[in-house]
Structure formats: structure tokens, C-alpha cells
C-alpha atoms as a PDB file:
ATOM      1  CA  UNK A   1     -40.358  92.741 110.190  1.00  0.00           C
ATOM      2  CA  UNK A   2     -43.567  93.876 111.062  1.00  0.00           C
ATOM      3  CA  UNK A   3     -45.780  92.555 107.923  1.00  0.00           C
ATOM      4  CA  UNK A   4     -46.510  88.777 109.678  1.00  0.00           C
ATOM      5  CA  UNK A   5     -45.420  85.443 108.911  1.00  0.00           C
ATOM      6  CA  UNK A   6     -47.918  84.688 106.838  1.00  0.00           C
ATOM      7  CA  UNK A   7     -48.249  84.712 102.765  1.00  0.00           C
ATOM      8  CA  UNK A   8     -50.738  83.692 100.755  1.00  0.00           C
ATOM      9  CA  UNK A   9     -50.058  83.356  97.092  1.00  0.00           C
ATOM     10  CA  UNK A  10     -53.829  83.111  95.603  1.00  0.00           C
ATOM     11  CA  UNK A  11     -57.564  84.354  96.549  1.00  0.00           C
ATOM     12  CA  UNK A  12     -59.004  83.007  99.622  1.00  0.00           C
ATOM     13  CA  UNK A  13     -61.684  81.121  98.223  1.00  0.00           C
ATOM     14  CA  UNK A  14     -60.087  78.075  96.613  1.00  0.00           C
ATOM     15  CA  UNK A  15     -58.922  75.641  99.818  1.00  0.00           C
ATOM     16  CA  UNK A  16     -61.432  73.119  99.351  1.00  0.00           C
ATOM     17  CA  UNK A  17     -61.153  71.568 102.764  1.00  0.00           C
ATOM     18  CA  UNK A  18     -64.455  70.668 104.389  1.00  0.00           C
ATOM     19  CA  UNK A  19     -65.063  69.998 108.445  1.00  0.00           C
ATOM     20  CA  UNK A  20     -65.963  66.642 108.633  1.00  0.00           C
ATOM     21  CA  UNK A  21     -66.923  63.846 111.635  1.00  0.00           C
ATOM     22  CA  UNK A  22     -63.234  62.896 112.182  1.00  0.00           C
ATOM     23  CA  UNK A  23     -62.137  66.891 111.977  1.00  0.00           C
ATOM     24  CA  UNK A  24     -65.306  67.409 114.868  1.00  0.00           C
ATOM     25  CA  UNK A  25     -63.658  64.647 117.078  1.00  0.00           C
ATOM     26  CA  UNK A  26     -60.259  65.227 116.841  1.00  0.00           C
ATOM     27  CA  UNK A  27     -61.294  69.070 118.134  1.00  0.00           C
ATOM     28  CA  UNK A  28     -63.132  68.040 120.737  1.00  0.00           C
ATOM     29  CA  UNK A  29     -60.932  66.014 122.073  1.00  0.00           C
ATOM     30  CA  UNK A  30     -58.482  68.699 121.958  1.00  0.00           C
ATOM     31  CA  UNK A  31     -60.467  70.909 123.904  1.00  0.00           C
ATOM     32  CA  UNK A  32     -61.226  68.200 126.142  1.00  0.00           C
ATOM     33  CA  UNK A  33     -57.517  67.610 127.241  1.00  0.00           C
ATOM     34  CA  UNK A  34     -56.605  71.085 127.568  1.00  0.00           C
ATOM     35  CA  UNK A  35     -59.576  71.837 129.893  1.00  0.00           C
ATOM     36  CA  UNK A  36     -58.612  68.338 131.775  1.00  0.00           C
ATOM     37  CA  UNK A  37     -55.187  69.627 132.347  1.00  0.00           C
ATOM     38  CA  UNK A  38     -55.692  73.125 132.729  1.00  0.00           C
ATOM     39  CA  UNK A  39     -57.896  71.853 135.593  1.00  0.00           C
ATOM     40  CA  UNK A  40     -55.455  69.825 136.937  1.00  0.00           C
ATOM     41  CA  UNK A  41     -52.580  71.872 136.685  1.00  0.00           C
ATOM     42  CA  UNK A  42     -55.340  74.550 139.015  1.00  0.00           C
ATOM     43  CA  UNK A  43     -56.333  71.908 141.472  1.00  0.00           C
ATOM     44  CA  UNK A  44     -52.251  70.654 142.329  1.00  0.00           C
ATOM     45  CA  UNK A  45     -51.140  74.368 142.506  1.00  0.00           C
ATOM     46  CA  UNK A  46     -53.563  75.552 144.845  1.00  0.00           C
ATOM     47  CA  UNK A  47     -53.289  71.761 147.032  1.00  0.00           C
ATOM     48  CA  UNK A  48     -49.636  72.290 146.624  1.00  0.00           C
ATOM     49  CA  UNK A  49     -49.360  75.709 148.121  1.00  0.00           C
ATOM     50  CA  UNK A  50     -51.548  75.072 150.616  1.00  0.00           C
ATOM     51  CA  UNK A  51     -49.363  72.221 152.258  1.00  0.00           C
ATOM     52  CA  UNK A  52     -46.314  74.259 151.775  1.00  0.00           C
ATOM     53  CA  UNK A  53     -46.969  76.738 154.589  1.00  0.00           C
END
């Protein structure tokens, strides 16, 4: 099954969703979190291993 999971069943052009001010906020504080933990998960890995020897 190589084709996707995907399907759409009209054109492209007729969602009628627009970005608004809660859309903005709730993806920036998305990207927020991830780059908190992804920064987190970085700094406790490399303390971690360094206590461990």
C-alpha cells in the first residue's frame, strides 16, 4: 500500500478555515513546550552521563 493514507474527496480550494489569534497562540505555545523539553531532555542526558562515570 504504497498510495498514502490520505484521500481527499473534492478540490483543494473549498476548506474555509482561517488562522486566527487563538490558532497563533495555541502554535506557539506548542513550539514553546517542545523546545522547553527538547532542552531539557539535552541538559539531564548530558548531566546524567556525566555523573555516571
Amino acid at each position: 500500500m504504497t498510495g498514502g493514507g490520505f484521500v481527499a474527496n473534492g478540490p483543494a480550494g473549498d476548506f474555509s478555515g482561517k488562522i486566527t489569534v487563538p490558532v497563533v497562540i495555541t502554535c506557539v505555545v506548542a513550539a514553546s513546550s517542545g523546545l522547553i523539553f527538547g532542552y531539557d531532555i539535552g541538559i539531564s542526558g548530558a548531566l546524567n552521563s556525566r555523573f555516571q562515570d
